[in-house]
Protein backbone atom coordinates (compact mmCIF):
# COMPACT_ATOMS: atom_id res chain seq x y z
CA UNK A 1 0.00 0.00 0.00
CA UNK A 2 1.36 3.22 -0.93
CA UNK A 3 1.19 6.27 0.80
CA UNK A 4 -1.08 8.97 -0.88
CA UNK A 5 0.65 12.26 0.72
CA UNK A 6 2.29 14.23 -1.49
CA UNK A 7 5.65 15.79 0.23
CA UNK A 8 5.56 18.36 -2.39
CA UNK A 9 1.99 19.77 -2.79
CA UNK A 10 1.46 23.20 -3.22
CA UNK A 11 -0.84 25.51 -2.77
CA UNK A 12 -2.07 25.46 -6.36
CA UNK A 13 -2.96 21.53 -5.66
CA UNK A 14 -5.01 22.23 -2.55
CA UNK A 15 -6.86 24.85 -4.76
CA UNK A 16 -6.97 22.21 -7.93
CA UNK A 17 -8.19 19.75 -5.44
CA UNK A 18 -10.91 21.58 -3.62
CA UNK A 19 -12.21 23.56 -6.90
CA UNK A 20 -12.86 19.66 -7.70
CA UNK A 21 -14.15 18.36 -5.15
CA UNK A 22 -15.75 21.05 -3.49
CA UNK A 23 -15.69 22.02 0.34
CA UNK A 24 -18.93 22.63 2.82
CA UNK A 25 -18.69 24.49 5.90
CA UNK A 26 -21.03 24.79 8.38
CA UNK A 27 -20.76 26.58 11.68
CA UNK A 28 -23.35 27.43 14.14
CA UNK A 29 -21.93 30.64 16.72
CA UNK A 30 -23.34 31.62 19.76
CA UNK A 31 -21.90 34.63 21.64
CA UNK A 32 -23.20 35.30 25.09
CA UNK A 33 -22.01 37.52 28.18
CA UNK A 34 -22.11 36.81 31.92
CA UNK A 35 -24.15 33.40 30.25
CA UNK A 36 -26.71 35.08 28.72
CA UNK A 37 -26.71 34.40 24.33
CA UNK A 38 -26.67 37.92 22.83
CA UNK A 39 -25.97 37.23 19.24
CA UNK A 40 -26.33 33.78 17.16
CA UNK A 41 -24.90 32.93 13.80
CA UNK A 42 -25.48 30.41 11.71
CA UNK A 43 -22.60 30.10 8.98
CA UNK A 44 -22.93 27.50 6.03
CA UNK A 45 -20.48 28.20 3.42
CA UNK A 46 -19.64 26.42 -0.07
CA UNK A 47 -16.60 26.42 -2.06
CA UNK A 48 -16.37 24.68 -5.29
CA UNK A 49 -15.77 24.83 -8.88
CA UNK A 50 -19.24 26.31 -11.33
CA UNK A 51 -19.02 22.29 -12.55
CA UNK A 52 -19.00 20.62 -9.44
CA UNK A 53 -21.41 22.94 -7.58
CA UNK A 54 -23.50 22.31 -10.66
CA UNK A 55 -23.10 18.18 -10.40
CA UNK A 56 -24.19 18.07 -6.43
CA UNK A 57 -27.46 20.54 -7.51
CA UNK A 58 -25.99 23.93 -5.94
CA UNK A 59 -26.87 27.16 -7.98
CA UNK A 60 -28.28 25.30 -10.77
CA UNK A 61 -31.19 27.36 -11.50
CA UNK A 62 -28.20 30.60 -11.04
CA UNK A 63 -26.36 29.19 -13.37
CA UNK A 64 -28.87 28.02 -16.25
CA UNK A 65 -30.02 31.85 -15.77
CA UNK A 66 -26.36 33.35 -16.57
CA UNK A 67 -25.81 31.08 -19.44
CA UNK A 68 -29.19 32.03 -20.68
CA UNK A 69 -28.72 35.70 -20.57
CA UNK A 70 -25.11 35.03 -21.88
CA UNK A 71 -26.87 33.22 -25.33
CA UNK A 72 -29.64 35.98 -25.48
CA UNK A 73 -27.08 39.38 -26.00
């Protein structure tokens, strides 16, 4: 079995490999004083490449209306 980390992967890979891929984020925040909450946030984030983000069903309807006014003028 050989190992699949790459001693000399740079920053342009990472990039390559999560445009690919595609990364989620989600984060839920609470900040509160003396224990009461004062402020919540609720963080979900997506990274990916138009075709990948496209594939899992993200921004479709976005995109089809971009290409769409693209073709028109």
């Amino acid at each position: 079995m050989q190992s699949t980390v790459r001693p000399n992967a740079t920053l342009v890979d990472l990039l390559d490999r999560v445009l690919d891929r595609g990364l989620v984020i989600n984060a839920d925040i609470i900040i509160s004083l003396a224990g009461v909450p004062l402020i919540g946030i609720n963080l979900r984030a997506a990274l990916a490449g138009m075709d990948t983000m496209v594939k899992y069903g993200v921004m479709r309807e976005w995109d089809e209306a971009i290409r769409a006014r693209e073709q028109e003028g």
